[in-house]
Protein backbone atom coordinates (compact mmCIF):
# COMPACT_ATOMS: atom_id res chain seq x y z
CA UNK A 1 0.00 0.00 0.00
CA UNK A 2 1.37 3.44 -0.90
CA UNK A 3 1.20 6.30 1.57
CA UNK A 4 1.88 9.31 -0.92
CA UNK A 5 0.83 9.94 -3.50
CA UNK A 6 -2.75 8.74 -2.36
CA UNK A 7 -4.97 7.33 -5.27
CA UNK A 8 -7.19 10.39 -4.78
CA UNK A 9 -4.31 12.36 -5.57
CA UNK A 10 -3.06 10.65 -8.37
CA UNK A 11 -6.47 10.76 -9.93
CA UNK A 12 -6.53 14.84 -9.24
CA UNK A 13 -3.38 15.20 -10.84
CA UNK A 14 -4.19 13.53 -14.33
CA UNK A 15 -7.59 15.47 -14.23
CA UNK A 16 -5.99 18.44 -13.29
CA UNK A 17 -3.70 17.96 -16.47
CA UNK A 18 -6.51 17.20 -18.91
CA UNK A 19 -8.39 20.07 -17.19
CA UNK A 20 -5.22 22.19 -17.52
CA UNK A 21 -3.37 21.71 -19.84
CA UNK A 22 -4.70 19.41 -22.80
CA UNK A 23 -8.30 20.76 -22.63
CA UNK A 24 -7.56 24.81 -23.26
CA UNK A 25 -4.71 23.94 -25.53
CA UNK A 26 -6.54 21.13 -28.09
CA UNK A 27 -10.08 21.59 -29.79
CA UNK A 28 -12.37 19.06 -31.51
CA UNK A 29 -11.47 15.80 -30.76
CA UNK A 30 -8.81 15.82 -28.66
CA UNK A 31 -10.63 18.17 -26.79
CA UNK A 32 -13.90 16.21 -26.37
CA UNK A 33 -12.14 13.23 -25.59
CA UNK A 34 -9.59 14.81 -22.78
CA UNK A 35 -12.82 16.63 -21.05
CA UNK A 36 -14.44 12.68 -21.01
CA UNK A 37 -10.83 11.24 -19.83
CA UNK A 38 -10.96 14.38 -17.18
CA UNK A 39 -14.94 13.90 -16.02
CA UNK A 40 -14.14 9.81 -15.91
CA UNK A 41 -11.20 10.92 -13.50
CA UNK A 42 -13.54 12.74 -11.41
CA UNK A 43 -16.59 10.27 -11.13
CA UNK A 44 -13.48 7.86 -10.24
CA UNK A 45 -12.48 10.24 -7.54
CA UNK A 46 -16.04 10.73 -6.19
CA UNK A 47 -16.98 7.04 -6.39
CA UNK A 48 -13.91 6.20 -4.08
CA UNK A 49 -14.53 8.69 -1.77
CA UNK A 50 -18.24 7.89 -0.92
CA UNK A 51 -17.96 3.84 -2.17
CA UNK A 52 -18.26 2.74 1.31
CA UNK A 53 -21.42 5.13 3.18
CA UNK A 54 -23.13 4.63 -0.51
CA UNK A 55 -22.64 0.56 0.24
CA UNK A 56 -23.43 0.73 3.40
CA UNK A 57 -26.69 3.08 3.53
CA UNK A 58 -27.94 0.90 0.59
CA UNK A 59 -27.38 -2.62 2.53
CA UNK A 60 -29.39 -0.68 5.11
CA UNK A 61 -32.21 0.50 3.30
CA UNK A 62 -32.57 -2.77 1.99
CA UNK A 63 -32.61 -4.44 5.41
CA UNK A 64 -35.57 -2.80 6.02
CA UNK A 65 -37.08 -4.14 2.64
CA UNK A 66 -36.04 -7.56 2.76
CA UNK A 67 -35.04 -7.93 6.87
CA UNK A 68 -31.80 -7.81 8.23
CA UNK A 69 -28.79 -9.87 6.98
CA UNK A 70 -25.21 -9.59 7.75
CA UNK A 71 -23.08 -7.16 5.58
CA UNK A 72 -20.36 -9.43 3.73
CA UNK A 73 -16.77 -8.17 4.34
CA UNK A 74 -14.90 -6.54 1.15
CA UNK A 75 -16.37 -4.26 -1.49
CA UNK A 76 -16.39 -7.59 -3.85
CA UNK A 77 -18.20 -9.61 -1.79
CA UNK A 78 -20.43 -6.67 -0.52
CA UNK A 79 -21.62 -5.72 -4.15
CA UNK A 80 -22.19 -9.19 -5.70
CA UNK A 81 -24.60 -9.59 -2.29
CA UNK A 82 -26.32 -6.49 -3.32
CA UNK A 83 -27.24 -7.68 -6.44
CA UNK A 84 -28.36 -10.58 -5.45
CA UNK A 85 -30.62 -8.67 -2.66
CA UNK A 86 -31.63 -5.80 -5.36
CA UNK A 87 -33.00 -9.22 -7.27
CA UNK A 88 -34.87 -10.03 -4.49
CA UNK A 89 -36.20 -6.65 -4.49
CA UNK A 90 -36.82 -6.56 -7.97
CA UNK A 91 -39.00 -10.16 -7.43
CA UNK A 92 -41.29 -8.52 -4.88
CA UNK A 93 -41.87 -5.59 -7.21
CA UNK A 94 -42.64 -7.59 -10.01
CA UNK A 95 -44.68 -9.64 -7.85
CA UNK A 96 -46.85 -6.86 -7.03
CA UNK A 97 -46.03 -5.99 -3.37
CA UNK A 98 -45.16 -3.06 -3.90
CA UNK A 99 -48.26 -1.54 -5.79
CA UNK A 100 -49.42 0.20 -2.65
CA UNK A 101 -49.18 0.44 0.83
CA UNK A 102 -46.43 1.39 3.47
CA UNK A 103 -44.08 -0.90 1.77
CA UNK A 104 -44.86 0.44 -1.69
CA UNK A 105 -43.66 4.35 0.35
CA UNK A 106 -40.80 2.56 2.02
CA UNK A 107 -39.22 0.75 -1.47
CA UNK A 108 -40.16 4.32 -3.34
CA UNK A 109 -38.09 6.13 -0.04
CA UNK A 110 -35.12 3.91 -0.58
CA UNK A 111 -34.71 3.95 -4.51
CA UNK A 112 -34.79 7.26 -4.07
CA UNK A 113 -31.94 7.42 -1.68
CA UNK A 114 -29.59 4.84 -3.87
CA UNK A 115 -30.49 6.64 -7.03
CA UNK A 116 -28.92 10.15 -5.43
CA UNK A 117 -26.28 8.57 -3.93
CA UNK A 118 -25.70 7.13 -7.23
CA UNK A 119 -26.23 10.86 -8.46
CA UNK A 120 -23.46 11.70 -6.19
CA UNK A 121 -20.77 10.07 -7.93
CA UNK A 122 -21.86 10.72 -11.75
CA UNK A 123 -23.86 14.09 -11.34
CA UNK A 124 -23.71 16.10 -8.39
CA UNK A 125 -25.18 19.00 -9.81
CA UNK A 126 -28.43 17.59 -10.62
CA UNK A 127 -28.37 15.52 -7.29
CA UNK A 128 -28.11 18.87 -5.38
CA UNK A 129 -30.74 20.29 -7.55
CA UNK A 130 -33.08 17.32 -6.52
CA UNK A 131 -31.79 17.32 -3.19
CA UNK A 132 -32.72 21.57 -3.20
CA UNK A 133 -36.05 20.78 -5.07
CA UNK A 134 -37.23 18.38 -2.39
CA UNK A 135 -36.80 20.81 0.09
CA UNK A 136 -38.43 23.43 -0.84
């Protein structure tokens, strides 16, 4: 494990470049594809910084949905559980459980909360803007 330069800080420094250097000094192209490479970077940097409250806040919306199970240790093994408790989700739905009801509020309450977590790491922006719309 390295101490310095931290991943975070490796990732800042090749958006910073793209952002900095390739981006104002390139056009077409090259230019579209460095502000991808540079917004990539960023979701990359976002995604590592909230990967673990985003895991953990989803496990525990979906205890309440499904009941309570043990979190797996590891991201690997925590994300291959999810999906496999997102499918149970997804059976319930299907199966009509969730057309109305408390439950139906409580599944609508938590896809809301995975979807702006989600919103987090790939948009902020707009998640703020629903976050800000809600609100008010």
């Amino acid at each position: 494990m390295q101490d310095r330069p931290t991943i975070d800080e490796l990732l800042e420094a090749v958006a910073g470049y793209l952002r900095d250097d390739v981006m104002p000094n390139t056009q077409g192209r090259l230019s579209f594809h460095a502000r991808v490479s540079m917004n990539v970077l960023e979701m990359l940097r976002r995604e590592l910084a909230m990967m673990e409250e985003h895991l953990s806040r989803e496990w525990d919306g979906l205890d309440h949905l499904l009941g309570v199970a043990p979190m797996p240790p590891g991201i690997e093994a925590t994300r291959k559980a999810l999906l496999e408790r997102n499918e149970q989700l997804c059976e319930r739905i299907r199966a009509g459980e969730a057309d109305s009801g408390a439950w139906r509020v409580s599944v609508l309450q938590h896809l809301r909360r995975v979807t702006l977590d989600k919103l987090d790491v790939s948009n902020p922006a707009l998640a703020a803007e629903f976050r800000e719309r809600d609100a008010g």
